[in-house]
N, C-alpha and C. Protein backbone atom coordinates (compact mmCIF):
# COMPACT_ATOMS: atom_id res chain seq x y z
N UNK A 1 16.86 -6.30 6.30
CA UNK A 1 16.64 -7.53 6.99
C UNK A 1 15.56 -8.31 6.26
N UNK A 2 15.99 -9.83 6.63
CA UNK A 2 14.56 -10.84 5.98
C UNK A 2 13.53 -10.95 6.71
N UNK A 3 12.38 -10.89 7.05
CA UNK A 3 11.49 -10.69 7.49
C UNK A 3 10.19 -10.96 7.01
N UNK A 4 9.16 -11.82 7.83
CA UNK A 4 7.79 -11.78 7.12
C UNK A 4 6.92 -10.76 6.58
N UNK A 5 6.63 -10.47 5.46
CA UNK A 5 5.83 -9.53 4.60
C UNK A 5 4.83 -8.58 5.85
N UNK A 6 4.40 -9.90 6.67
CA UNK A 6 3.37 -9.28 7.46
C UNK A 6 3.82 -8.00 8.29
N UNK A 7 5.29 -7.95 8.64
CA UNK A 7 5.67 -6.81 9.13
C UNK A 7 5.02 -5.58 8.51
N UNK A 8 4.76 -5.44 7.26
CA UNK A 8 4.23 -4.19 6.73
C UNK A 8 2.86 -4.38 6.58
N UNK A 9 1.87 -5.18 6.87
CA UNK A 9 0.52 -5.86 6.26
C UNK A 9 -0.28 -6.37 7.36
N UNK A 10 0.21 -6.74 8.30
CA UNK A 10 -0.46 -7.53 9.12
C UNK A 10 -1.34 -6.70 10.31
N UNK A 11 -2.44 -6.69 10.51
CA UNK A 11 -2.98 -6.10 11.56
C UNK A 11 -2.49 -6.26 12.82
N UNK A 12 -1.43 -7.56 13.12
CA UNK A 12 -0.84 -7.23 14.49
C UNK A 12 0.35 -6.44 14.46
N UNK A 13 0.61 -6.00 13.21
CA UNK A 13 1.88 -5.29 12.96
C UNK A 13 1.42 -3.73 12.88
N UNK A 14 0.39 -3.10 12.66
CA UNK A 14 0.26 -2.00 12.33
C UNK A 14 0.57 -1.19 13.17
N UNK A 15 0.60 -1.31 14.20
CA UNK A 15 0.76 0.10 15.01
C UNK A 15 2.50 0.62 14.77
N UNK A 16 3.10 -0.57 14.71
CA UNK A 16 4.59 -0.66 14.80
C UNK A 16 4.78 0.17 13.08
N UNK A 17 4.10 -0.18 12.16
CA UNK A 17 4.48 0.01 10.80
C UNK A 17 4.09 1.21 11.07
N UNK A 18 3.07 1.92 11.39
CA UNK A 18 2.26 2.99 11.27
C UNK A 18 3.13 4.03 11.90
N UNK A 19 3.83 3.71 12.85
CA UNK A 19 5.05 4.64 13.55
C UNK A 19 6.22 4.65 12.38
N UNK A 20 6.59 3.40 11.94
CA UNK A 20 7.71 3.68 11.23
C UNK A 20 8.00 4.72 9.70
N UNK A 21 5.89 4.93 9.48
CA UNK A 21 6.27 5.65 8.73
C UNK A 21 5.79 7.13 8.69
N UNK A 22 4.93 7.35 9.93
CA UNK A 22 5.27 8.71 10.81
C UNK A 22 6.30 9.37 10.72
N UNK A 23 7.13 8.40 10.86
CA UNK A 23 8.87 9.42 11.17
C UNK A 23 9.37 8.80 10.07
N UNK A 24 8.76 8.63 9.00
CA UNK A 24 9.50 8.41 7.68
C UNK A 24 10.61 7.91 7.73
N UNK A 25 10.50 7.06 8.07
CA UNK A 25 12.14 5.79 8.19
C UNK A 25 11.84 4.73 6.95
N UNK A 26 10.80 4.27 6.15
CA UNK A 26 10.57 3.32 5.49
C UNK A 26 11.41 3.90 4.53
N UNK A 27 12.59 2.50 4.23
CA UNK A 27 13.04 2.66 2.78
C UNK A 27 12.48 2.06 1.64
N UNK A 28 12.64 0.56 1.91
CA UNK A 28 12.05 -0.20 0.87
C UNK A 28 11.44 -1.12 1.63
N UNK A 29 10.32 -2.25 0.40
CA UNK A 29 9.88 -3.34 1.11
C UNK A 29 9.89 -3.85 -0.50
N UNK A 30 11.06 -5.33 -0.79
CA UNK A 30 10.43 -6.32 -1.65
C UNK A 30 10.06 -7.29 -1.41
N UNK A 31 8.71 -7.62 -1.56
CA UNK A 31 8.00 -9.16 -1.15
C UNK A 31 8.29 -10.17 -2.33
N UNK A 32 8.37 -11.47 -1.31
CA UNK A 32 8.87 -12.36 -2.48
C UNK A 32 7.21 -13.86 -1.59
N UNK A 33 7.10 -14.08 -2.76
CA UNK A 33 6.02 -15.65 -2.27
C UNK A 33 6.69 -16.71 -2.06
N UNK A 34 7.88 -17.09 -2.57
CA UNK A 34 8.82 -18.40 -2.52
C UNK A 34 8.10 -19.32 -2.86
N UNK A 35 7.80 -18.79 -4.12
CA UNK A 35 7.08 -19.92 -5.44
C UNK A 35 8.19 -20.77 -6.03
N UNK A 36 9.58 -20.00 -6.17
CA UNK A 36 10.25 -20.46 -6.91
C UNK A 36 11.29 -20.98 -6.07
N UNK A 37 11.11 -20.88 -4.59
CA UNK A 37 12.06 -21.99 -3.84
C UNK A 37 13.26 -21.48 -3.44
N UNK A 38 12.96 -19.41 -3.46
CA UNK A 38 14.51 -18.92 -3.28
C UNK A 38 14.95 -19.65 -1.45
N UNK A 39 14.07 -19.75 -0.98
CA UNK A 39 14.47 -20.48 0.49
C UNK A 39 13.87 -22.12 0.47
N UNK A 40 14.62 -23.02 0.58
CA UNK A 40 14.43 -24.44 0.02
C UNK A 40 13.58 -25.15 1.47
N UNK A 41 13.89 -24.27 2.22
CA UNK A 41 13.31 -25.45 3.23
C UNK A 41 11.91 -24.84 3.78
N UNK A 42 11.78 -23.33 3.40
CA UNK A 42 10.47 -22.72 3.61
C UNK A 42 9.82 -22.37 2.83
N UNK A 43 8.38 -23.02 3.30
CA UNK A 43 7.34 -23.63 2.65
C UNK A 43 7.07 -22.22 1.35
N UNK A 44 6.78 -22.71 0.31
CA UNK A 44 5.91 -21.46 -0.34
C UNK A 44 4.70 -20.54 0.61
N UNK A 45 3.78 -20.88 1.10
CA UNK A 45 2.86 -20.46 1.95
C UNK A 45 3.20 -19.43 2.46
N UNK A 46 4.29 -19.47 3.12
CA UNK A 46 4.83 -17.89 3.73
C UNK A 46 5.64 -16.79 2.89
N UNK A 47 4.74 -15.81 2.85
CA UNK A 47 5.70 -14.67 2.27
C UNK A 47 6.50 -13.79 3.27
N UNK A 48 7.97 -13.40 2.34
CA UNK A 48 8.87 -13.07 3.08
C UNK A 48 9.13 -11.50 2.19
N UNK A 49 9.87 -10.21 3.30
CA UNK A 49 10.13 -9.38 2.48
C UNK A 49 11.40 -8.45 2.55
N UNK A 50 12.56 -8.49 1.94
CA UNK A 50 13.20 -7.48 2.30
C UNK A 50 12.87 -6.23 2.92
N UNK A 51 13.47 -5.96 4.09
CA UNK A 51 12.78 -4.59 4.83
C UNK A 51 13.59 -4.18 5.06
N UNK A 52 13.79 -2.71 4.75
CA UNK A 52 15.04 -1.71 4.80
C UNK A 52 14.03 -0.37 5.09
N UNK A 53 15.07 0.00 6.20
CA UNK A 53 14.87 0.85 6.72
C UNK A 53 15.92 1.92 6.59
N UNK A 54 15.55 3.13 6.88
CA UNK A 54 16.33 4.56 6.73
C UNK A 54 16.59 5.43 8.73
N UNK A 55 17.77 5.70 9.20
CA UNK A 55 17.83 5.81 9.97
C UNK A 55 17.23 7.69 10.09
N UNK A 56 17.23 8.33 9.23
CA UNK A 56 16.80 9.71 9.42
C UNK A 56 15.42 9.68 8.73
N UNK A 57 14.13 10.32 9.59
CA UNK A 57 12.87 9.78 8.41
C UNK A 57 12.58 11.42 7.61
N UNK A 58 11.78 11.31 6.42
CA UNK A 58 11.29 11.97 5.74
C UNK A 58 10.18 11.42 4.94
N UNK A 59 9.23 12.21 5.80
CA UNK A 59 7.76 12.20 5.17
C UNK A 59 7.39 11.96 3.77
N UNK A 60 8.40 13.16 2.98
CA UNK A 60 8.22 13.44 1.81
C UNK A 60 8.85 11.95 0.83
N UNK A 61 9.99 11.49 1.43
CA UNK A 61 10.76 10.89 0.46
C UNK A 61 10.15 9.64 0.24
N UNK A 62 9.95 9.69 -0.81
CA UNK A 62 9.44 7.96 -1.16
C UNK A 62 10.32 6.58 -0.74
N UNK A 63 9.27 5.51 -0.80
CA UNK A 63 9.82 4.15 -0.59
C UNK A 63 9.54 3.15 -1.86
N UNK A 64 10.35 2.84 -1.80
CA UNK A 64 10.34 1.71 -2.94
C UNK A 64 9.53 0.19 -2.41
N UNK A 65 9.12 -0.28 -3.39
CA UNK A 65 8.05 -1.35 -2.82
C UNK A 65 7.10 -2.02 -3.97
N UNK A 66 7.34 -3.41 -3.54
CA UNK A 66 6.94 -4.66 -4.68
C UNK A 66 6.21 -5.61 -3.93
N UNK A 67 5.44 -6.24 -4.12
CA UNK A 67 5.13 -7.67 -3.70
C UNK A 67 4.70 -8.26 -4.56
N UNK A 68 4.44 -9.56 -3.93
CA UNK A 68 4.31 -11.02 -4.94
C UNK A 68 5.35 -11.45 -5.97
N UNK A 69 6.47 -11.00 -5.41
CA UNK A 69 8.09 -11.06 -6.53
C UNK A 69 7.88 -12.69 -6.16
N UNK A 70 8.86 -13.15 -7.51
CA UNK A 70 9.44 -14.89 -7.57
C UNK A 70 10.78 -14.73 -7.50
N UNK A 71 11.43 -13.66 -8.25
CA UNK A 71 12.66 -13.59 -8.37
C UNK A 71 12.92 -12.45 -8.27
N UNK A 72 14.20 -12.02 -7.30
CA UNK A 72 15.06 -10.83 -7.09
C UNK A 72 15.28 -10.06 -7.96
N UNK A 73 15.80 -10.27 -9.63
CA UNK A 73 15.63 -9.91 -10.66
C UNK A 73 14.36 -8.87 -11.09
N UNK A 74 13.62 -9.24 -10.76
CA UNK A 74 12.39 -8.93 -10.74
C UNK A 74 11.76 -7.16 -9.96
N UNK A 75 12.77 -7.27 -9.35
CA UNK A 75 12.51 -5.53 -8.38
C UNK A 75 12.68 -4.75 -9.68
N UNK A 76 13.78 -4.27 -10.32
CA UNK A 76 13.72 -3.04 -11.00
C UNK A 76 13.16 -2.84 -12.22
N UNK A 77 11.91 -4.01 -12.62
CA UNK A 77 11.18 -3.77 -13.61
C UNK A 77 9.67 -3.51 -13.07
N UNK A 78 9.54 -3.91 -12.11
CA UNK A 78 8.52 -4.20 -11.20
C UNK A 78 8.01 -3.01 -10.19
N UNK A 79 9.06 -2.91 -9.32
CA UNK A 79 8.91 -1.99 -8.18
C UNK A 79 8.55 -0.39 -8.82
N UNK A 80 7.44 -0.28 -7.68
CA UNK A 80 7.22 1.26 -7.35
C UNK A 80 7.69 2.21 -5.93
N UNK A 81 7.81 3.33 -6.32
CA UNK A 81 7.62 4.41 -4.87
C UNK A 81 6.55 5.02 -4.39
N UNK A 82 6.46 4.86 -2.84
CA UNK A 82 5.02 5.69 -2.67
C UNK A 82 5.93 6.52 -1.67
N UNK A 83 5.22 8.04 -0.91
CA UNK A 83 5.46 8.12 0.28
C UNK A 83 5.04 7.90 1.39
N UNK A 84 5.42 8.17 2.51
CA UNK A 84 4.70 7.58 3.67
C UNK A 84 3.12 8.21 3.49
N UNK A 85 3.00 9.60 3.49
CA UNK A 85 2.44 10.11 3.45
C UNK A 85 1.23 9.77 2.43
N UNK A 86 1.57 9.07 0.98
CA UNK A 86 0.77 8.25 0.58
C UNK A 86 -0.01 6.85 1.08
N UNK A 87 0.66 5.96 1.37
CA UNK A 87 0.23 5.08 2.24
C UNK A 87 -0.58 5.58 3.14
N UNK A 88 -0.40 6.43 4.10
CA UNK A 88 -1.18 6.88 4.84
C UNK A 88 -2.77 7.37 4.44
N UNK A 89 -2.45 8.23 3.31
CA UNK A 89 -3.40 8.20 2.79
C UNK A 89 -4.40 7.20 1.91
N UNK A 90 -3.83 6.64 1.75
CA UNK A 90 -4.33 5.07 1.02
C UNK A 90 -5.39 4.86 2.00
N UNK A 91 -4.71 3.82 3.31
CA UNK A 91 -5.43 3.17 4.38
C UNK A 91 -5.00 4.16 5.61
N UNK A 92 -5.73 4.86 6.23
CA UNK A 92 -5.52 6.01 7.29
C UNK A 92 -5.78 5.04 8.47
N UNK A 93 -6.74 4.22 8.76
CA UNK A 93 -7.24 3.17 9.89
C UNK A 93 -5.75 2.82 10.06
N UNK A 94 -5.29 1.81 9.54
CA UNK A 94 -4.36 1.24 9.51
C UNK A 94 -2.92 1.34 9.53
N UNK A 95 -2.51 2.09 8.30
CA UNK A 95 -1.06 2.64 8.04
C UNK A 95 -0.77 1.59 7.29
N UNK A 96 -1.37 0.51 7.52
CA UNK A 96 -0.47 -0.66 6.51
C UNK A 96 -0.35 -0.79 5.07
N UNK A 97 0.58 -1.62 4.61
CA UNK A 97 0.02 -1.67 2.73
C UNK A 97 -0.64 -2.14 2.39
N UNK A 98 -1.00 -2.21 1.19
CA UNK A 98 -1.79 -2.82 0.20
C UNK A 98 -1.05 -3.46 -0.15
N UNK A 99 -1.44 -4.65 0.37
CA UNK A 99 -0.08 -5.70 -0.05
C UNK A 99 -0.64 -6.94 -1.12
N UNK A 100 -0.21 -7.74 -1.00
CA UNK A 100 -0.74 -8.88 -2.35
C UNK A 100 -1.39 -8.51 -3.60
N UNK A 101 -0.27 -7.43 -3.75
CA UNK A 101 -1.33 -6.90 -5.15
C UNK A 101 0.64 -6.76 -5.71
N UNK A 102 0.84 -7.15 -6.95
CA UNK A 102 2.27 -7.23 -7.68
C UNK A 102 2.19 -5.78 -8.22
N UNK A 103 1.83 -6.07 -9.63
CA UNK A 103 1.78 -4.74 -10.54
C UNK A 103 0.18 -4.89 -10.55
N UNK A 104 -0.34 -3.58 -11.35
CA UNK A 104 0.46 -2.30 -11.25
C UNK A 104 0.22 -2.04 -9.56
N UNK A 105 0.63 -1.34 -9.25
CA UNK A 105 1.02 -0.48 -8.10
C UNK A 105 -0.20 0.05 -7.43
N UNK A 106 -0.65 0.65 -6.39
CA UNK A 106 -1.67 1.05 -5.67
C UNK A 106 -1.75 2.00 -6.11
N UNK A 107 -3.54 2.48 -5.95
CA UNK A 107 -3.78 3.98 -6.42
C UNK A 107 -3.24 4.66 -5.49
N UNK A 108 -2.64 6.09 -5.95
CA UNK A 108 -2.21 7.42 -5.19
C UNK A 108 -3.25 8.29 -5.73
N UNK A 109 -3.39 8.67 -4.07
CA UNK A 109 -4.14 10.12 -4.20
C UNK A 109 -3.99 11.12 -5.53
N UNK A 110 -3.06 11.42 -5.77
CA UNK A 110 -2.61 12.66 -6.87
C UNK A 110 -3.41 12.00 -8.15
N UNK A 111 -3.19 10.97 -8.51
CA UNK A 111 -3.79 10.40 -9.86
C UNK A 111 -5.20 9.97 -10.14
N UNK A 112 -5.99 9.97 -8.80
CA UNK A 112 -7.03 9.58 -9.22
C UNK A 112 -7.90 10.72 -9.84
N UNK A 113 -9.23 10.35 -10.57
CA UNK A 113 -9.78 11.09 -11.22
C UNK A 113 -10.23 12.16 -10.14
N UNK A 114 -11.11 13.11 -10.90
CA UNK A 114 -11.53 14.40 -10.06
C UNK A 114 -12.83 14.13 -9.67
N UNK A 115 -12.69 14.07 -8.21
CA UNK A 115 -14.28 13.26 -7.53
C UNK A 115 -14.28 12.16 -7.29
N UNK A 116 -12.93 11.54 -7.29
CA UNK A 116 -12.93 10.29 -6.43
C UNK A 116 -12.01 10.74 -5.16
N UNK A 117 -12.53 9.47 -4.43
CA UNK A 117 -11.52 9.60 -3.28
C UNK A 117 -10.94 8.35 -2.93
N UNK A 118 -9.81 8.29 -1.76
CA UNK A 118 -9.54 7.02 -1.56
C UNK A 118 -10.60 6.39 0.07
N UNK A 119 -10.08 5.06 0.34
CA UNK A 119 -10.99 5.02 1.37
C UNK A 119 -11.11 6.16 3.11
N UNK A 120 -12.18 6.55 3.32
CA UNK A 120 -11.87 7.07 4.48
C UNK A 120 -12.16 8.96 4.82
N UNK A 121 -12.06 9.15 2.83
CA UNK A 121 -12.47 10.16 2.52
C UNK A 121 -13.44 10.76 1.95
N UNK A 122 -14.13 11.94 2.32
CA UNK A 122 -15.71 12.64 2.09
C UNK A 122 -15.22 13.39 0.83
N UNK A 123 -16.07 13.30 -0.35
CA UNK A 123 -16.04 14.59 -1.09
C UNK A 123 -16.12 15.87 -0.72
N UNK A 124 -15.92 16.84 -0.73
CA UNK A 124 -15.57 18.24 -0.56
C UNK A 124 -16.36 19.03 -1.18
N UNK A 125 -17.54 20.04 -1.27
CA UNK A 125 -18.11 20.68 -1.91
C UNK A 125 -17.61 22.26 -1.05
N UNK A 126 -18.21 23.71 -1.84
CA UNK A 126 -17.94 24.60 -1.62
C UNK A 126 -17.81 24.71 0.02
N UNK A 127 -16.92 25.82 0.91
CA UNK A 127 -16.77 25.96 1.73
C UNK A 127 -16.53 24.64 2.60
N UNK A 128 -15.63 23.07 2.37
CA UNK A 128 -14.85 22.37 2.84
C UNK A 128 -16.19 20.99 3.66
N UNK A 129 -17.85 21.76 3.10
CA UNK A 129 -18.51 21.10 3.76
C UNK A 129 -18.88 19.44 2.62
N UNK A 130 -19.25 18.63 3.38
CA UNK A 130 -19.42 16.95 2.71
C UNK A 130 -20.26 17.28 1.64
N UNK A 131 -19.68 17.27 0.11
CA UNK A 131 -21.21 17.50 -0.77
C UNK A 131 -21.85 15.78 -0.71
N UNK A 132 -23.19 15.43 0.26
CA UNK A 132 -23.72 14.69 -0.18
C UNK A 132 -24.00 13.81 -1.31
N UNK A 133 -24.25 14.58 -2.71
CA UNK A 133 -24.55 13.87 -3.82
C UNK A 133 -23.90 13.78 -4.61
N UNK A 134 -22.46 13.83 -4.18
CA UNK A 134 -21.16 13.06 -4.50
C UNK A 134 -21.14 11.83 -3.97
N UNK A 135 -21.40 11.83 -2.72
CA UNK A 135 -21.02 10.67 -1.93
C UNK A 135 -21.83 9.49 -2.44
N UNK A 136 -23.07 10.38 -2.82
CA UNK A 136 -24.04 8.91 -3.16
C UNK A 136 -23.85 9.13 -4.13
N UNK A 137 -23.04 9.58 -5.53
CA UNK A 137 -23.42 9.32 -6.78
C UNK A 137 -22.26 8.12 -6.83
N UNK A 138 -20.95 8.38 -5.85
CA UNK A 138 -20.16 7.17 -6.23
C UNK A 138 -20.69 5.98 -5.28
N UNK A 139 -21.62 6.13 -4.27
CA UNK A 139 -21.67 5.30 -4.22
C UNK A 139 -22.46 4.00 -4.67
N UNK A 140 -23.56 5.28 -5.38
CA UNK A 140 -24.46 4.03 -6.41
C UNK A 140 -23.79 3.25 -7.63
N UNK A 141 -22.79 3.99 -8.29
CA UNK A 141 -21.96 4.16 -9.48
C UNK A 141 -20.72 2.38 -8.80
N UNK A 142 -20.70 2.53 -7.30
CA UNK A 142 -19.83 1.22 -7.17
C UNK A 142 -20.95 0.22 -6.77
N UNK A 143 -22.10 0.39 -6.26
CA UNK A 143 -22.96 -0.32 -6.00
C UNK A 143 -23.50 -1.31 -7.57
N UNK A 144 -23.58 -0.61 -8.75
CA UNK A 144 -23.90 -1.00 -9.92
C UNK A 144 -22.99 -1.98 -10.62
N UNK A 145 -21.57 -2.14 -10.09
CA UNK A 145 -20.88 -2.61 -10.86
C UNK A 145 -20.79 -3.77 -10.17
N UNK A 146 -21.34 -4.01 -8.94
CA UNK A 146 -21.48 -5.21 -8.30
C UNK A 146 -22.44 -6.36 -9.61
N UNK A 147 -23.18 -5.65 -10.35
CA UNK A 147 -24.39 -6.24 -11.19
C UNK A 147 -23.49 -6.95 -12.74
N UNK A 148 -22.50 -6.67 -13.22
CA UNK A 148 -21.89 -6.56 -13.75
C UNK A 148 -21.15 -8.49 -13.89
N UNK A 149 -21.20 -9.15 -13.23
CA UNK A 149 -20.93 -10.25 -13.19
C UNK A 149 -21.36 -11.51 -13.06
């Protein structure tokens, strides 16, 4: 279905998204900006997104997913898969995406370096307890790069 982007993004949408991918029903989502006028009478301003859904869910199985597309063409050079279960882990508050970002693709858990985390998460030192001077070494380490500009 065509649908506003915000369905997957929007804070009045989250609880609804956040279920849908609980029970792993998300198939795909391609966002388009309608820069290039694929809908003539609606405005660029609103983004719109193909939303496909899967009637049996699985946690495990990835979803395919793009935004900021101009052209349809544009999905299978473009698009990535996450799983629900990624997303989730991304933004846990929320469930929603990381949306307005095109390429590359959102960080996943699995790839980031060793000793980072994503938001929401404590470093881990021996026996599962918070190692402190992790927490503050990244957080001085992002605090510094604020200086940087």
């Amino acid at each position: 279905m065509i649908v506003p982007t915000g369905i997957a993004t929007d804070a009045t949408t989250q609880d609804f998204f956040k279920d849908l991918l609980r029970k792993g029903q998300l198939e795909a989502i391609f966002s388009f900006d309608n820069e290039e006028k694929l809908f003539p009478q609606v405005t660029n301003r609103v983004a719109f997104c193909l939303f496909m859904l899967r009637g049996e869910g699985n946690l495990s199985e990835p979803a395919k997913m793009v935004f900021k597309l101009r052209q349809p063409e544009q999905i299978p050079q473009l698009a990535y898969e996450l799983t629900a279960s990624d997303i989730l882990r991304m933004n846990p508050n929320t469930g929603t995406c990381l949306s307005r970002c095109g390429k590359p693709p959102p960080p996943r858990a699995d790839l980031l370096p060793p000793g980072c985390q994503l938001p929401g998460q404590e470093p881990q030192g021996a026996g599962g307890q918070v190692d402190r001077r992790r927490v503050d070494k990244h957080t001085k380490l992002l605090a510094d790069t604020g200086d940087l500009g």
